[in-house]
C-alpha atoms as a PDB file:
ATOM      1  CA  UNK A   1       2.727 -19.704  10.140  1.00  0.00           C
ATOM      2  CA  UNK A   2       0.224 -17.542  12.388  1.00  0.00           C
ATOM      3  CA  UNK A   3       3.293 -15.183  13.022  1.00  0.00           C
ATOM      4  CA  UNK A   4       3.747 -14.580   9.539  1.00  0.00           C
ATOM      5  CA  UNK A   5      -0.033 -13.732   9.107  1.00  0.00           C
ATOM      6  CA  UNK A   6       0.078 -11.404  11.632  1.00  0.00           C
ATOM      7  CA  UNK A   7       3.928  -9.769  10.322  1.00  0.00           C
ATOM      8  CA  UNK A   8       1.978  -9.153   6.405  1.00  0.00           C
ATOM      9  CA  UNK A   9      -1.411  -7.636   8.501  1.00  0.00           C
ATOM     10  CA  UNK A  10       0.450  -4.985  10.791  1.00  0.00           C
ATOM     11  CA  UNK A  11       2.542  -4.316   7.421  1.00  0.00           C
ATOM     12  CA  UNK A  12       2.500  -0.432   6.758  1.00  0.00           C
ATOM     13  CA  UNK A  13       1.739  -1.654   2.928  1.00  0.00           C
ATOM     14  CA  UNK A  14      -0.844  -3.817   3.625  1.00  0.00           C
ATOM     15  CA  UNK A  15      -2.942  -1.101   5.345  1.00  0.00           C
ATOM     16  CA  UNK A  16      -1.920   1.708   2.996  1.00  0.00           C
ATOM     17  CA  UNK A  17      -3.316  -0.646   0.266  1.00  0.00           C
ATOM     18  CA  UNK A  18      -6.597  -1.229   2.569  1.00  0.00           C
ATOM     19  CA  UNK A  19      -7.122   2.071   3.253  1.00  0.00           C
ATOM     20  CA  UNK A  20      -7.075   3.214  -0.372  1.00  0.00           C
ATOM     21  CA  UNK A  21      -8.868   0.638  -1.449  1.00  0.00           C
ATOM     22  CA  UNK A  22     -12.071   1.341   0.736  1.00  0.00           C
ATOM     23  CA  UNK A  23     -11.272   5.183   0.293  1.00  0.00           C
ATOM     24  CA  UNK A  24     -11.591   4.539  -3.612  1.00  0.00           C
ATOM     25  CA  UNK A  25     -14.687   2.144  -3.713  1.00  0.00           C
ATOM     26  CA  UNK A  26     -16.509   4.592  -1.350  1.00  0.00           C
ATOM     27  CA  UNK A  27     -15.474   7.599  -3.579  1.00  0.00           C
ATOM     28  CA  UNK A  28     -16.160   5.922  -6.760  1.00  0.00           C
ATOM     29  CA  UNK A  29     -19.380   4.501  -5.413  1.00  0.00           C
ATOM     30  CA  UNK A  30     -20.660   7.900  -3.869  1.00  0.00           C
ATOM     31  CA  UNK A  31     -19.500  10.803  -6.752  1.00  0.00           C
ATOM     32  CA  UNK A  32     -18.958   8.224  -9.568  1.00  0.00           C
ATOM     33  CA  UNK A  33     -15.383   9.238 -10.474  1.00  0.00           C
ATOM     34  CA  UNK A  34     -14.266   6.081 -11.034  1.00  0.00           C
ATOM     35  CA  UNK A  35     -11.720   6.730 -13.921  1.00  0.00           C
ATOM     36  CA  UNK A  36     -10.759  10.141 -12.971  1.00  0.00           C
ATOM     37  CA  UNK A  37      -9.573   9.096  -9.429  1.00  0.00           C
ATOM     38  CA  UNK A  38      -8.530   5.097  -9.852  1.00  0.00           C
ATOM     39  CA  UNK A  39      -5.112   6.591 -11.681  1.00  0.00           C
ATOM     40  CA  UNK A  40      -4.168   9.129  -9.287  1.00  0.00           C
ATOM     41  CA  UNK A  41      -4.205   6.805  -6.044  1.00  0.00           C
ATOM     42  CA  UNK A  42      -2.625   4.080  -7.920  1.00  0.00           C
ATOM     43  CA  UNK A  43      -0.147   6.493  -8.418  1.00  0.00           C
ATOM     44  CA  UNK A  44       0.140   7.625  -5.371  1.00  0.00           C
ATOM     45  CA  UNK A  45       0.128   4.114  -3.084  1.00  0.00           C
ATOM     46  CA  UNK A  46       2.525   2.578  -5.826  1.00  0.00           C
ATOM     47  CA  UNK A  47       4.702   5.603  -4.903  1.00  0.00           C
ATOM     48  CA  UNK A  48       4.486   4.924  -1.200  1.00  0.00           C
ATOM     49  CA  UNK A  49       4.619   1.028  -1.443  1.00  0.00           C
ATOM     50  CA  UNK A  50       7.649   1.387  -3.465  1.00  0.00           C
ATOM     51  CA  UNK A  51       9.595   3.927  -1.275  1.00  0.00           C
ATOM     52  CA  UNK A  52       8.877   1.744   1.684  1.00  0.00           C
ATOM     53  CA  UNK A  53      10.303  -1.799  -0.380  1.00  0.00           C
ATOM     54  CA  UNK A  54      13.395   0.703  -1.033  1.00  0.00           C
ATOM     55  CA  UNK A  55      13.656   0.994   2.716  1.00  0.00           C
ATOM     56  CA  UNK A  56      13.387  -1.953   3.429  1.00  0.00           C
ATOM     57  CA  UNK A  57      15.413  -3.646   0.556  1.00  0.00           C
ATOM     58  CA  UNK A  58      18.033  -1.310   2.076  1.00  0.00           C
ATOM     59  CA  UNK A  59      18.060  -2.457   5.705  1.00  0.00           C
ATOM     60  CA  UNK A  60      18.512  -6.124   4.573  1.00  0.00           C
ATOM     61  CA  UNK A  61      21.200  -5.054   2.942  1.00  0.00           C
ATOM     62  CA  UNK A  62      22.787  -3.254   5.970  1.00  0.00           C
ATOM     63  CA  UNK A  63      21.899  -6.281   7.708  1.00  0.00           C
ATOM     64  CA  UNK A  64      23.741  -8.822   5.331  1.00  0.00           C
ATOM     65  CA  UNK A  65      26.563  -6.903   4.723  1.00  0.00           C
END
């Protein structure tokens, strides 16, 4: 169990998620651009997070086959 805790907390998606998360708060919070920003780094991190399951949907399947 504790090893798959710590496998989804060094996850490259877990900490690009963090990261923009905080980044956004703190931007939204500071300038008050909620709107205008919230749609552009969802866009972006759903981008990233969905290139990386690609990659990784990929090397299972180099794996299995």
């Amino acid at each position: 169990m504790w090893e798959a805790i710590k496998k989804k907390l060094t996850s490259r998606k877990f900490w690009a998620m963090l990261i923009v998360t905080l980044w956004w708060l703190v931007e939204g919070t500071v300038n008050s651009m909620w709107q205008e920003l919230g749609w552009k780094i969802v866009a972006v991190v759903s981008s990233y997070i969905l290139g990386e399951a690609a990659v990784d949907f990929i090397s299972w399947l180099r794996k299995e086959g």
